[in-house]
C-alpha atoms as a PDB file:
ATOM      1  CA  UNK A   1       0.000   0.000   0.000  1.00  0.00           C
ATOM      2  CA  UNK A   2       1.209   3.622  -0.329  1.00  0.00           C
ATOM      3  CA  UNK A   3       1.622   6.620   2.000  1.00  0.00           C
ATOM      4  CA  UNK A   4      -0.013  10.042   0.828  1.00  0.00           C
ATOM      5  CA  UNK A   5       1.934  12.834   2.332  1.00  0.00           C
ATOM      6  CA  UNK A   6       0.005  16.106   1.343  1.00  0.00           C
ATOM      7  CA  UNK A   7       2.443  19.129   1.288  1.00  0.00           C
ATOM      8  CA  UNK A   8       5.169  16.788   0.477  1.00  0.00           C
ATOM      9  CA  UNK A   9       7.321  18.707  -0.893  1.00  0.00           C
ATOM     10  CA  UNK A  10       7.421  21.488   1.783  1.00  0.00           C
ATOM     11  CA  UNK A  11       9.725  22.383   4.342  1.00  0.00           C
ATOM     12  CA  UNK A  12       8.298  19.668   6.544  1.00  0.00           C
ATOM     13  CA  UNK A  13       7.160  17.761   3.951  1.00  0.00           C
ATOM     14  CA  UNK A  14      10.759  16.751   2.736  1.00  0.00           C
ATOM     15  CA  UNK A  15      12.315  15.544   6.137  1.00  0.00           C
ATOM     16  CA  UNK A  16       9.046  12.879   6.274  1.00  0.00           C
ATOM     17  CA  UNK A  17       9.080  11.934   3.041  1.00  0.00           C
ATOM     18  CA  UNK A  18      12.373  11.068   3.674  1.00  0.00           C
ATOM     19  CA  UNK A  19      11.723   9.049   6.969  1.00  0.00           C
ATOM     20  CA  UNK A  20       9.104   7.216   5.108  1.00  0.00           C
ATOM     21  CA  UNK A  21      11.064   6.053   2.307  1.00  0.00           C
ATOM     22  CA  UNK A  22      13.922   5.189   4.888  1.00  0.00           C
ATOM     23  CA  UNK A  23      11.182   2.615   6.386  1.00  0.00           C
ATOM     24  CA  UNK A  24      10.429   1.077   2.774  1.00  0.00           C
ATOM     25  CA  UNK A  25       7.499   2.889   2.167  1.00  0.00           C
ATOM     26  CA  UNK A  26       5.938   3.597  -0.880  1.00  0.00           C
ATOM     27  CA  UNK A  27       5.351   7.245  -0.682  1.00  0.00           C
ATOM     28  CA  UNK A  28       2.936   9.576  -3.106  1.00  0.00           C
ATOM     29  CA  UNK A  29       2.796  13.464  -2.895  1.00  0.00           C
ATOM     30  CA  UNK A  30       0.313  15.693  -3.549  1.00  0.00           C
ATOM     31  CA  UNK A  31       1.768  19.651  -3.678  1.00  0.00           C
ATOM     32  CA  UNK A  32       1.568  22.627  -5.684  1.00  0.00           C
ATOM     33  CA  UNK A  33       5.414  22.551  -6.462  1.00  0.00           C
ATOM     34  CA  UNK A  34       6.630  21.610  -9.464  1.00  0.00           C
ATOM     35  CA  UNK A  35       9.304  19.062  -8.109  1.00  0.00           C
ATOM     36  CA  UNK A  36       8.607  16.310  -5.888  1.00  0.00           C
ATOM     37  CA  UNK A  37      10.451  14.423  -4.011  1.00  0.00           C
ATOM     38  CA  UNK A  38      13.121  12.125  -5.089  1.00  0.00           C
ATOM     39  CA  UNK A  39      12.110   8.883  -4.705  1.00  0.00           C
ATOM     40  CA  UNK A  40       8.834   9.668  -4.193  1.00  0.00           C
ATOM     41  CA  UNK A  41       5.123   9.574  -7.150  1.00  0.00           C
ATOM     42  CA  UNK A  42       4.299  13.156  -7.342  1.00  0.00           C
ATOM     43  CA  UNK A  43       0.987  14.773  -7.975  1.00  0.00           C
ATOM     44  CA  UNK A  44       1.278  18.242  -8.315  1.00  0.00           C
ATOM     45  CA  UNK A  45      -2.407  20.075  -7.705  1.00  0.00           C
ATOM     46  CA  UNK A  46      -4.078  21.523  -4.606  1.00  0.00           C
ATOM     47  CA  UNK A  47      -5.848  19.856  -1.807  1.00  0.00           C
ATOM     48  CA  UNK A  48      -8.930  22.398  -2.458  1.00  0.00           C
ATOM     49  CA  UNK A  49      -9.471  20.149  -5.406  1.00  0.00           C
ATOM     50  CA  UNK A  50     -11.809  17.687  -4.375  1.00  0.00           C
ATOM     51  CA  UNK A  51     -10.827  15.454  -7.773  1.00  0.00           C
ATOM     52  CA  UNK A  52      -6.897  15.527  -7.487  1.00  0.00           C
ATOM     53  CA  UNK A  53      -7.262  14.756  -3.915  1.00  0.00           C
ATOM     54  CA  UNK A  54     -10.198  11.692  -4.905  1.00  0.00           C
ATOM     55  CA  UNK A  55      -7.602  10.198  -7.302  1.00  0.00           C
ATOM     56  CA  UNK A  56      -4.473  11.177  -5.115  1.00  0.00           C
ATOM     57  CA  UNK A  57      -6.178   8.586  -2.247  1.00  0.00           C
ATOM     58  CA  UNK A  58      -6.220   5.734  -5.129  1.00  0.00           C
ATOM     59  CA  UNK A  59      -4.404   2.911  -2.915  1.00  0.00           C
ATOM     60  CA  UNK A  60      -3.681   4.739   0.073  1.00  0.00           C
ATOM     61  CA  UNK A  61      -3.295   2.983   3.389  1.00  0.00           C
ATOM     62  CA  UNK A  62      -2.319   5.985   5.515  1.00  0.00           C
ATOM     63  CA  UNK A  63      -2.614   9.756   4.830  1.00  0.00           C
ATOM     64  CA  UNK A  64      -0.265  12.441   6.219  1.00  0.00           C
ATOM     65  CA  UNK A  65      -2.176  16.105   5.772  1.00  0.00           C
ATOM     66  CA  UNK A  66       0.506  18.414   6.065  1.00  0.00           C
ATOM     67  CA  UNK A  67      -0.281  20.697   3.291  1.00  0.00           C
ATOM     68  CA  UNK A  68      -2.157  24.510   3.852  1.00  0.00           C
ATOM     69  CA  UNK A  69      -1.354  28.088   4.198  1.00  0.00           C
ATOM     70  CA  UNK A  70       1.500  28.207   6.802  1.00  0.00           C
ATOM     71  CA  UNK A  71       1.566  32.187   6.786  1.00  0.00           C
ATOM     72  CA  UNK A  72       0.187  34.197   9.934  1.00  0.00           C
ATOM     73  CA  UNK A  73      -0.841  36.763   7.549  1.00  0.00           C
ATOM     74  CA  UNK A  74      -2.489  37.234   4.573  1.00  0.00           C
ATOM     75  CA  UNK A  75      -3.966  40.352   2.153  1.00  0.00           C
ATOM     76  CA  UNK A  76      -7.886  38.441   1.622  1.00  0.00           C
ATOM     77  CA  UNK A  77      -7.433  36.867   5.823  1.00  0.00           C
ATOM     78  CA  UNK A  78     -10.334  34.678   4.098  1.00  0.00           C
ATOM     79  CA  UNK A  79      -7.378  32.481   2.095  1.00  0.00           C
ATOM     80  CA  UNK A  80      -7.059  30.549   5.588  1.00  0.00           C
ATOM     81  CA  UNK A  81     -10.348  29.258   5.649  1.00  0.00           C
ATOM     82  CA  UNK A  82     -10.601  27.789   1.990  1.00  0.00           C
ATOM     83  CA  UNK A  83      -6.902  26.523   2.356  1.00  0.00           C
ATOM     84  CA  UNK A  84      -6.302  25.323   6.176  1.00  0.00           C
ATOM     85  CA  UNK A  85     -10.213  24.540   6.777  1.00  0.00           C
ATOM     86  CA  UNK A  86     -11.936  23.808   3.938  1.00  0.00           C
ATOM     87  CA  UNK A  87      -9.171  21.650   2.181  1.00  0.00           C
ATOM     88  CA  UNK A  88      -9.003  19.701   5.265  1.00  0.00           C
ATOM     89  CA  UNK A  89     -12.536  18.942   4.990  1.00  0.00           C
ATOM     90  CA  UNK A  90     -11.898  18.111   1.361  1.00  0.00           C
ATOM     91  CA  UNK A  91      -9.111  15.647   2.436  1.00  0.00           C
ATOM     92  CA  UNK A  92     -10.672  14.425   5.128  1.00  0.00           C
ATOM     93  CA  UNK A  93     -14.138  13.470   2.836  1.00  0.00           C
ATOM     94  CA  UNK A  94     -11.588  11.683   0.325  1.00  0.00           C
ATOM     95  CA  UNK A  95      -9.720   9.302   2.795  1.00  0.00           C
ATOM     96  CA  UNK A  96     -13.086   7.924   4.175  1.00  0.00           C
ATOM     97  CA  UNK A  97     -14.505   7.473   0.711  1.00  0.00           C
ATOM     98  CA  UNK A  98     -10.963   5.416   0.055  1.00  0.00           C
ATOM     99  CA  UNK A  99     -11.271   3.456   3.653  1.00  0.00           C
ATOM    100  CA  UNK A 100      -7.789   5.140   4.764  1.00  0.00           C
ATOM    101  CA  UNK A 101      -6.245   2.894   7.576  1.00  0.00           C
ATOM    102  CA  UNK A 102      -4.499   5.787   8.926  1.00  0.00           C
ATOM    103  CA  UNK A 103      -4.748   9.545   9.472  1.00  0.00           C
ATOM    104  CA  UNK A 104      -2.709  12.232  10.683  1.00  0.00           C
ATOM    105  CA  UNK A 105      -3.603  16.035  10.409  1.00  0.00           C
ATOM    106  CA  UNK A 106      -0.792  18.263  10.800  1.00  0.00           C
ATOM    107  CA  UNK A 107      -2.523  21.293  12.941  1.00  0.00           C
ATOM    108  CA  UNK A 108      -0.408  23.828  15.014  1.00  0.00           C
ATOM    109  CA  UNK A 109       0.513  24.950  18.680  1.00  0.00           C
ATOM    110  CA  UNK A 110      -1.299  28.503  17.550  1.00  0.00           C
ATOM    111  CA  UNK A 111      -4.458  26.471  18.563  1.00  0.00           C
ATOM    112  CA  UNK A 112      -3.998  26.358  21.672  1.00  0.00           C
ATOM    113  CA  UNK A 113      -2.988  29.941  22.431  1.00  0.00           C
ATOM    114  CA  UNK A 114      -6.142  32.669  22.494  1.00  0.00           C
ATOM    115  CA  UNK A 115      -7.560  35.668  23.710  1.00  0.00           C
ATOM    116  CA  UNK A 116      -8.344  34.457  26.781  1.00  0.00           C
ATOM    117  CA  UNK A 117      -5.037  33.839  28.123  1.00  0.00           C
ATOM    118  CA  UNK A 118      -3.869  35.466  30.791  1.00  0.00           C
ATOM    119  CA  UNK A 119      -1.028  38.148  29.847  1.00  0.00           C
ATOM    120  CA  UNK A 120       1.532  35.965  31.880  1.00  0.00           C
ATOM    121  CA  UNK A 121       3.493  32.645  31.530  1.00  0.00           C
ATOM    122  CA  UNK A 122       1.358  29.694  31.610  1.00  0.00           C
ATOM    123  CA  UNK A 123       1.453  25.793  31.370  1.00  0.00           C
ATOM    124  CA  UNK A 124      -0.014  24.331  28.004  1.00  0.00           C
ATOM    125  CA  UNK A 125      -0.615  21.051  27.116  1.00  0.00           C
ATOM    126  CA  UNK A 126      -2.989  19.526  24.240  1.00  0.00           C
ATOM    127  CA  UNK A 127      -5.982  19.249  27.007  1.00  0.00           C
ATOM    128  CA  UNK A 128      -6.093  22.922  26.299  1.00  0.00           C
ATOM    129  CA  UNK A 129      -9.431  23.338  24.443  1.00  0.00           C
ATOM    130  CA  UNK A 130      -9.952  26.836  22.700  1.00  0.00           C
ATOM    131  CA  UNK A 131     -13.154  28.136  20.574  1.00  0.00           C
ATOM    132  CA  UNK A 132     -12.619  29.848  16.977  1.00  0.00           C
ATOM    133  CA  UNK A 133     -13.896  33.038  18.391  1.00  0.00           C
ATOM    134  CA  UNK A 134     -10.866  32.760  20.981  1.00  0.00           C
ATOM    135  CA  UNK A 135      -7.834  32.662  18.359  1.00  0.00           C
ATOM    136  CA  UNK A 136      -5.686  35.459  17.638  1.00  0.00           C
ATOM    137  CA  UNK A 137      -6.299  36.039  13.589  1.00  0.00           C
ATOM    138  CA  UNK A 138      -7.057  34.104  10.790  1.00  0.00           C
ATOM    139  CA  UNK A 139      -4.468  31.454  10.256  1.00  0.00           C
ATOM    140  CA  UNK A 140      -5.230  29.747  14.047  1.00  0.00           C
ATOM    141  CA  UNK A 141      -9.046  29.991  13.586  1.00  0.00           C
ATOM    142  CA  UNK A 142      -8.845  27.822  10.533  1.00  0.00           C
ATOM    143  CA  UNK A 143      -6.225  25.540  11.806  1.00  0.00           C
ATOM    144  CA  UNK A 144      -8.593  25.153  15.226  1.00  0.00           C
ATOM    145  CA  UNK A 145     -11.552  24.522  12.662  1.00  0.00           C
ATOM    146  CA  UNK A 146      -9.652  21.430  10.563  1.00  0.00           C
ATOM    147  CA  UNK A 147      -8.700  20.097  13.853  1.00  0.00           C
ATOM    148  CA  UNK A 148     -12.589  19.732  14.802  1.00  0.00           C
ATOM    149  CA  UNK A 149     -13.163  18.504  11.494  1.00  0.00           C
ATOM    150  CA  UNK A 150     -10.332  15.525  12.089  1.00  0.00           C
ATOM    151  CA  UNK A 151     -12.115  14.989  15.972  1.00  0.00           C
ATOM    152  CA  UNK A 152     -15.334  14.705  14.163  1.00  0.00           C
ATOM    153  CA  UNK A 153     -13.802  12.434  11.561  1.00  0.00           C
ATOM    154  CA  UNK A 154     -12.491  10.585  14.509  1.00  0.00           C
ATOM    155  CA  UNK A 155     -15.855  10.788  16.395  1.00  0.00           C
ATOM    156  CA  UNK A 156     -17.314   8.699  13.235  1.00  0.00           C
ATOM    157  CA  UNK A 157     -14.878   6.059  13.906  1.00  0.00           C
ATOM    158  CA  UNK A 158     -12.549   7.122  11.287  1.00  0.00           C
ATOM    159  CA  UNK A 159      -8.334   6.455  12.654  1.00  0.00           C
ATOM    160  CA  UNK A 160      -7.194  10.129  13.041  1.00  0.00           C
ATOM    161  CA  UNK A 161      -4.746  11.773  14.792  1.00  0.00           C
ATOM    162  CA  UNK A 162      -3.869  15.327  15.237  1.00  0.00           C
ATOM    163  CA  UNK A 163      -0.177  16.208  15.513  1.00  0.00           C
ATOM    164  CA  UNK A 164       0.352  19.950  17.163  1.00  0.00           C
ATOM    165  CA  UNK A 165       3.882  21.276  15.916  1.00  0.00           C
ATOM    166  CA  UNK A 166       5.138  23.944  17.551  1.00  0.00           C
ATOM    167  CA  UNK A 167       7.974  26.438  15.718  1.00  0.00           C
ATOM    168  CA  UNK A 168       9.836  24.541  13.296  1.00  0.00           C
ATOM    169  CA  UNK A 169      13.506  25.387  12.289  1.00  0.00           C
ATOM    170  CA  UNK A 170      16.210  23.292  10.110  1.00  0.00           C
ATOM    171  CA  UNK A 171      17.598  23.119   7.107  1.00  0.00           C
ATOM    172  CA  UNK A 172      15.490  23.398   3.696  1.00  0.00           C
ATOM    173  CA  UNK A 173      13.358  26.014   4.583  1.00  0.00           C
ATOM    174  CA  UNK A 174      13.381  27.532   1.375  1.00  0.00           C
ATOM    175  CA  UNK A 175      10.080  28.913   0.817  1.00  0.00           C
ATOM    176  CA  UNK A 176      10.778  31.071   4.650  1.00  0.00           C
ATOM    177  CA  UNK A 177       8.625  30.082   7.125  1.00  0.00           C
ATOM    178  CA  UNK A 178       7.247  32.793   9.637  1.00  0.00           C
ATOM    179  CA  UNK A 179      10.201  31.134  12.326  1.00  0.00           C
ATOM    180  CA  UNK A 180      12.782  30.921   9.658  1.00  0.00           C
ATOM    181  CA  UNK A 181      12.090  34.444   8.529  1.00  0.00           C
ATOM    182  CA  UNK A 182      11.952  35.877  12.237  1.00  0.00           C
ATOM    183  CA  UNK A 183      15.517  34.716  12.486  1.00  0.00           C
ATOM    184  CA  UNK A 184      16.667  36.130   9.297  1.00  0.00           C
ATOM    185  CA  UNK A 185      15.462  39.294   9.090  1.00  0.00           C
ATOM    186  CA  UNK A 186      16.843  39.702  12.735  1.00  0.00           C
ATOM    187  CA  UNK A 187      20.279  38.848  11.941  1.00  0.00           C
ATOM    188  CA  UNK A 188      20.800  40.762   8.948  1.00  0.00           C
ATOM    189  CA  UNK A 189      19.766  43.469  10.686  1.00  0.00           C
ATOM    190  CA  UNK A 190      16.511  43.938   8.408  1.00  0.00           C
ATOM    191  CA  UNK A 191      14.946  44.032  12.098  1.00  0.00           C
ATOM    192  CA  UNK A 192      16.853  45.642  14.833  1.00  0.00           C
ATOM    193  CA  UNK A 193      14.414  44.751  17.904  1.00  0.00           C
ATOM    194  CA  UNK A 194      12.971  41.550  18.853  1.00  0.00           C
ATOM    195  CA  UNK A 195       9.774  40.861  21.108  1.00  0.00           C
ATOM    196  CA  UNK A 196      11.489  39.448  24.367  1.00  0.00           C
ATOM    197  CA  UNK A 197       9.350  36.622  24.795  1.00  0.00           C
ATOM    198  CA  UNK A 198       9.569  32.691  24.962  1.00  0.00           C
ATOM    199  CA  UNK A 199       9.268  30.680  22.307  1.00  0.00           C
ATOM    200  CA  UNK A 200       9.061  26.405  21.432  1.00  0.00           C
ATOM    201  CA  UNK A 201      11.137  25.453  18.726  1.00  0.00           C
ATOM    202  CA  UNK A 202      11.671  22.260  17.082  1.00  0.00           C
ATOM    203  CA  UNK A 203      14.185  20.607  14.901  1.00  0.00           C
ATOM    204  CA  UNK A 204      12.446  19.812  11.258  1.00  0.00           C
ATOM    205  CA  UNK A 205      13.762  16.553  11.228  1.00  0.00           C
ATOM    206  CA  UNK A 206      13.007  15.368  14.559  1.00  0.00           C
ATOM    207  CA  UNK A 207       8.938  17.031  13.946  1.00  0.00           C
ATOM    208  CA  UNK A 208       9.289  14.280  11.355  1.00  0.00           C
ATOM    209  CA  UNK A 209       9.984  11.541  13.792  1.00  0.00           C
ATOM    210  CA  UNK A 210       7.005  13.269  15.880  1.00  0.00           C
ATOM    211  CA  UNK A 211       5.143  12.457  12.896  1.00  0.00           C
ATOM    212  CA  UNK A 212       5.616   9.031  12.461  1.00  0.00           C
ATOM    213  CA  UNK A 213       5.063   8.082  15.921  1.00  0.00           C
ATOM    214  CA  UNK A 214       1.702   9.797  15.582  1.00  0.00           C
ATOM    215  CA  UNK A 215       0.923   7.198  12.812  1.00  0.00           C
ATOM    216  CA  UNK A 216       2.496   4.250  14.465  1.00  0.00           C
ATOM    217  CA  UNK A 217       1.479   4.905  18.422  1.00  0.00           C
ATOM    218  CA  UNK A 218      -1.569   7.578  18.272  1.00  0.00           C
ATOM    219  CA  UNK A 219      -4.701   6.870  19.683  1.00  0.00           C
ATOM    220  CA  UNK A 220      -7.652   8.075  17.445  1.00  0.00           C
ATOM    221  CA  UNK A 221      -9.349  11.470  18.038  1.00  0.00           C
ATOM    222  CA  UNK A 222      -5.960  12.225  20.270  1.00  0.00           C
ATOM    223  CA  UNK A 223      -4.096  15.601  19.664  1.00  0.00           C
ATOM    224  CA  UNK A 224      -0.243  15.143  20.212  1.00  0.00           C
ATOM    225  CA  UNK A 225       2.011  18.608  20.963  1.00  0.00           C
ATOM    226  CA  UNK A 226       5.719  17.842  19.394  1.00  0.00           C
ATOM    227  CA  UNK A 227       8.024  20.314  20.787  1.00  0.00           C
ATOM    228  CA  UNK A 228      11.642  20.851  21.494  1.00  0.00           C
ATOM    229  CA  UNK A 229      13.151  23.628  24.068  1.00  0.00           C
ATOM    230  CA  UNK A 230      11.487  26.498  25.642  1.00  0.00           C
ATOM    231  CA  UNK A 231      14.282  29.349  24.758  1.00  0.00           C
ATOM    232  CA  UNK A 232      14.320  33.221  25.349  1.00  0.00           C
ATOM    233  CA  UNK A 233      14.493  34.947  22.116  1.00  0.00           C
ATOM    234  CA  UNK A 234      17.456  37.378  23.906  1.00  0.00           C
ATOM    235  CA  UNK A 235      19.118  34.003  24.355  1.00  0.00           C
ATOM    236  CA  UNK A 236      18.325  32.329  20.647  1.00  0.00           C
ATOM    237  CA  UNK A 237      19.689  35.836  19.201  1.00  0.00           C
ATOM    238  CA  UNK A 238      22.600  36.499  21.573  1.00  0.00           C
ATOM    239  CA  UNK A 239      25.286  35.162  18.907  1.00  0.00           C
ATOM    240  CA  UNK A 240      26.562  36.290  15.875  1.00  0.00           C
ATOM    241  CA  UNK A 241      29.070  33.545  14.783  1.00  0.00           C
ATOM    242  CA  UNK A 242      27.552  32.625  11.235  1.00  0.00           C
ATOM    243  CA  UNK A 243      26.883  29.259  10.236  1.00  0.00           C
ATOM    244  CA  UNK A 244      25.523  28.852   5.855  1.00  0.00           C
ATOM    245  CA  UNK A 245      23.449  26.155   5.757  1.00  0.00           C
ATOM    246  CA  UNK A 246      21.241  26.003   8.226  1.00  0.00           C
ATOM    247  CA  UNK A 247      18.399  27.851   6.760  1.00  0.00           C
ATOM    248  CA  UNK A 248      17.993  26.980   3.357  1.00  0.00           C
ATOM    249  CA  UNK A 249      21.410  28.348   3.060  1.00  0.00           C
ATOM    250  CA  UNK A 250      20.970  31.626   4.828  1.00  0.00           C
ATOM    251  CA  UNK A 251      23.465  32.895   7.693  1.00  0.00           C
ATOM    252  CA  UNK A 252      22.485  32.047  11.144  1.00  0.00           C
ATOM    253  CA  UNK A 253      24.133  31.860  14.388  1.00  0.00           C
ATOM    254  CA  UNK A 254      26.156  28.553  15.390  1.00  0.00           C
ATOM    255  CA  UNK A 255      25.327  28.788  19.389  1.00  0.00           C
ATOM    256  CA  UNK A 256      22.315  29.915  19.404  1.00  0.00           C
ATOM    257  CA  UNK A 257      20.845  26.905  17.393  1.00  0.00           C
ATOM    258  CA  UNK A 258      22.757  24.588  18.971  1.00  0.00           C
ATOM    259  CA  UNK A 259      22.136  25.861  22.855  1.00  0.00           C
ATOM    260  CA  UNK A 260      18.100  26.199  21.647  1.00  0.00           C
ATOM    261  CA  UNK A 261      16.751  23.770  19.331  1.00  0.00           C
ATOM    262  CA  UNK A 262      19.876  21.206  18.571  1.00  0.00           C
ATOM    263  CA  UNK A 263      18.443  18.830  21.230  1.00  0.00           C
ATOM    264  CA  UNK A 264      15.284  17.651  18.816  1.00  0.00           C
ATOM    265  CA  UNK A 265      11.970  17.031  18.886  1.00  0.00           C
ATOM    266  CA  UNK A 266       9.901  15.162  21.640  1.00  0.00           C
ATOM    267  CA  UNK A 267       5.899  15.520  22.026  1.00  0.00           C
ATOM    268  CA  UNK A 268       5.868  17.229  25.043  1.00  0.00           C
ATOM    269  CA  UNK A 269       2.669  16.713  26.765  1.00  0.00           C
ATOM    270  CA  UNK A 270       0.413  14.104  28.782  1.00  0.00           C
ATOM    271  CA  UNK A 271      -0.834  12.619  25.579  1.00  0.00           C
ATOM    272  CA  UNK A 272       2.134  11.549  24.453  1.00  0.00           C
ATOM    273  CA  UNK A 273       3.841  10.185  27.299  1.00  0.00           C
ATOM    274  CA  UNK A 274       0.817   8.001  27.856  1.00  0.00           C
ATOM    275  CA  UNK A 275       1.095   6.536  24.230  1.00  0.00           C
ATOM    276  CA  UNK A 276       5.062   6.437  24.309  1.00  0.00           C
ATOM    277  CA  UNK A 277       5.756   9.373  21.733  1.00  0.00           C
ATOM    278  CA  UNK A 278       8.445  10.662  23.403  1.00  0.00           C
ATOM    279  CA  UNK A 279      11.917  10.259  23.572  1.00  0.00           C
ATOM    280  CA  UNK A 280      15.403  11.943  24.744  1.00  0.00           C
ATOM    281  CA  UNK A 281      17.464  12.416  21.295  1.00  0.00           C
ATOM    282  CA  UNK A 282      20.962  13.117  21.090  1.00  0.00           C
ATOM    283  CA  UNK A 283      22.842  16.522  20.157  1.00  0.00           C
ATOM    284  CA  UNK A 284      23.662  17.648  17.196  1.00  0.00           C
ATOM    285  CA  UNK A 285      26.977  17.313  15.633  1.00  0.00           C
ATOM    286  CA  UNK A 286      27.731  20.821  16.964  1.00  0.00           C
ATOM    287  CA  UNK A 287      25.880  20.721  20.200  1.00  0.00           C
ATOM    288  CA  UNK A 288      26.789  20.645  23.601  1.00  0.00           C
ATOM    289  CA  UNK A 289      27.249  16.648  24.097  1.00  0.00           C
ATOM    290  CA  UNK A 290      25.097  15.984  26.775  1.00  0.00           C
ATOM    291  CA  UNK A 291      22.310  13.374  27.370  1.00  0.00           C
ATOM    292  CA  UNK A 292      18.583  14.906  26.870  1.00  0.00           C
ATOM    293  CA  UNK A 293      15.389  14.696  29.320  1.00  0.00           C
ATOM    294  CA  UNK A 294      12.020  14.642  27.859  1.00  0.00           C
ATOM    295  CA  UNK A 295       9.555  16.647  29.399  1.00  0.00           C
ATOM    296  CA  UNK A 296       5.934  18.356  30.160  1.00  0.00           C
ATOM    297  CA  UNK A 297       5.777  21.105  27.780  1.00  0.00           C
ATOM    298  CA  UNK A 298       5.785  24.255  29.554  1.00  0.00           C
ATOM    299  CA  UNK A 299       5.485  26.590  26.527  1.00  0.00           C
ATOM    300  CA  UNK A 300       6.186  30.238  27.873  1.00  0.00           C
ATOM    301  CA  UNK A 301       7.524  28.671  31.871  1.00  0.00           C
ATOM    302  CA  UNK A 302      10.901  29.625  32.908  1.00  0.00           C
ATOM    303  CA  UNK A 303      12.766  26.714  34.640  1.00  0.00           C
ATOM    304  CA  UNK A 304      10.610  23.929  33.604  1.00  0.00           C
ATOM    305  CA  UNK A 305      11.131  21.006  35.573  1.00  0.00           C
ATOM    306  CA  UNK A 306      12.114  17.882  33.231  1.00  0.00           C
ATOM    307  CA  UNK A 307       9.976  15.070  33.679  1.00  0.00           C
ATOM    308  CA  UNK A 308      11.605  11.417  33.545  1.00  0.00           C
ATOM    309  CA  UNK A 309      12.254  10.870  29.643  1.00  0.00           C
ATOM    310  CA  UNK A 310      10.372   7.637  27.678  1.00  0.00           C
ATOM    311  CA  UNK A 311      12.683   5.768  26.060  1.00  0.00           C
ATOM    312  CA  UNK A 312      10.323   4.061  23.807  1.00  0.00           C
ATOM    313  CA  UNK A 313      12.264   4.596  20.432  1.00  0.00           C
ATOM    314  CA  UNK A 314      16.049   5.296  19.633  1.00  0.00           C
ATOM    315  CA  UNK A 315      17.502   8.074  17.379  1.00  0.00           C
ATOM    316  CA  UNK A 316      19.617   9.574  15.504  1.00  0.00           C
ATOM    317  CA  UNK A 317      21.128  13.190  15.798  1.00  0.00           C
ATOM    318  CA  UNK A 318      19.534  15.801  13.438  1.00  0.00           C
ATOM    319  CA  UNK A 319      21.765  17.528  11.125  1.00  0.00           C
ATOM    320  CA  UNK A 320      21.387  20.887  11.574  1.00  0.00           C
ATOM    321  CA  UNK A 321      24.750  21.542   9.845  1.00  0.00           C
ATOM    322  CA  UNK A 322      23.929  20.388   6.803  1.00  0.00           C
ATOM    323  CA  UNK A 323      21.365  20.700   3.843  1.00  0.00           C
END
């Protein structure tokens, strides 16, 4: 059977294509670009398609939805909606028709953050449950709204899984993503002041892991957070040793990446330690070598405290290094 991976050929896309293939999969992609994925059958055409996406589902045994409008801003804010929500719903309506074994909807940690928070740091996990009405803008209201449409899915007995990403960073980001660009525009001085706040990043490659352990270990209707480290942005920005490569090729800073978002991805909440998502990943080639804890996301919480690490899968080291 083969694995759809919508937004294949993405930033995120890539890295789990990748990971797939490395497990013998057969792997399709369905993306707007114009290049796929080596090794990979590409479809190129949009998930707001409801026939591309009919005949993209043609022997599918699992489906990973990754593709949508990744932008927190937009001219026509109503782009979100047909993109994020309705071609979810699209998606979603195909891989029932098709009896998909498996599903796993990409969403984002912007769900679980609204107006009603309090203006202080606060513990998050994926109990957190949000209304549209409560999400700051456009993009998170129609990510919020495809999640409820993969619960419902779920609801009806369909196998689906929501995966909650929080910032990505690593190497082939080059379309920009909002994270990537933040970084960027800060160190080449395009922006000379940064909100001091506190941020989740994680490691592109390791997401991808996240993502496969969602297939393999999720429980349907579940929503899984995959995170990294909680970092200051004073302390992500506070070097200005370059290091090519690392974004798509544009200059970054070598100990900042490695002291904030070299030590990988583990799903960092309840959910996933129950199911055995998480695990405690290595360094990266340029890191500070020291054995990593998995723990209880606290996603804007100075001084976590780390929580005893599952060490229900092994890994490898991403490469942050290299492209």
């Amino acid at each position: 059977m083969t694995v759809l991976v919508t937004g294949g050929a993405g930033f995120v896309g890539r890295p789990l294509c990748d990971a797939l293939l490395a497990r013998g999969e057969t792997v399709r992609v369905l993306d707007l670009a114009d290049e796929g994925v080596p090794g990979t059958e590409h479809l190129k055409g949009s998930i707001i398609d409801a026939d591309i996406v009919q005949h993209a589902m043609v022997g599918v045994s699992c489906v990973f939805h990754l593709a949508g409008n990744a932008q927190l801003w937009a001219p026509d804010p109503g782009v979100f909606d047909i993109v994020n929500r309705a071609g979810t719903d699209t998606v979603l309506v195909a891989a029932e028709a098709a009896r998909v074994e498996r599903f796993v909807h990409c969403s984002s940690l912007t769900t679980l953050i609204g107006r009603r928070n309090p203006q202080r740091p606060i513990d998050l996990d994926e109990t957190q449950r949000l209304k549209p009405d409560d999400m700051l803008g456009a993009y998170p209201r129609s990510k919020l709204l495809a999640e409820r449409a993969a619960e419902a899915a779920a609801a009806r007995g369909f196998n689906a899984v929501i995966a909650l990403p929080t910032e990505p960073l690593g190497p082939g980001d080059v379309a920009i993503t909002p994270p990537t660009r933040m970084l960027i525009d800060f160190l080449n001085g395009a922006n000379p002041a940064y909100v001091d706040a506190i941020l989740n990043f994680v490691p592109v490659q390791s997401l991808a892991e996240g993502l496969l352990a969602c297939a393999d270990k999720g429980r349907a209707g579940e929503r899984y957070l995959l995170g990294g480290e909680n970092i200051e942005m004073g302390r992500l920005l506070a070097s200005r040793t370059p290091v090519r490569g690392a974004f798509g090729g544009f200059p970054v800073t070598r100990s900042a990446i490695a002291v904030s978002t070299a030590p990988a991805a583990r799903a960092t909440a309840k959910g996933s330690f129950r199911v055995g998502i998480v695990r405690p990943v290595r360094a990266s080639s340029f890191a500070r070598r020291r054995p990593l804890r998995a723990f209880g996301l606290r996603a804007a919480r100075r001084g976590s405290p780390p929580r005893k690490p599952n060490r229900s899968w092994a890994g490898s080291p991403p490469r942050w290094n290299q492209r």
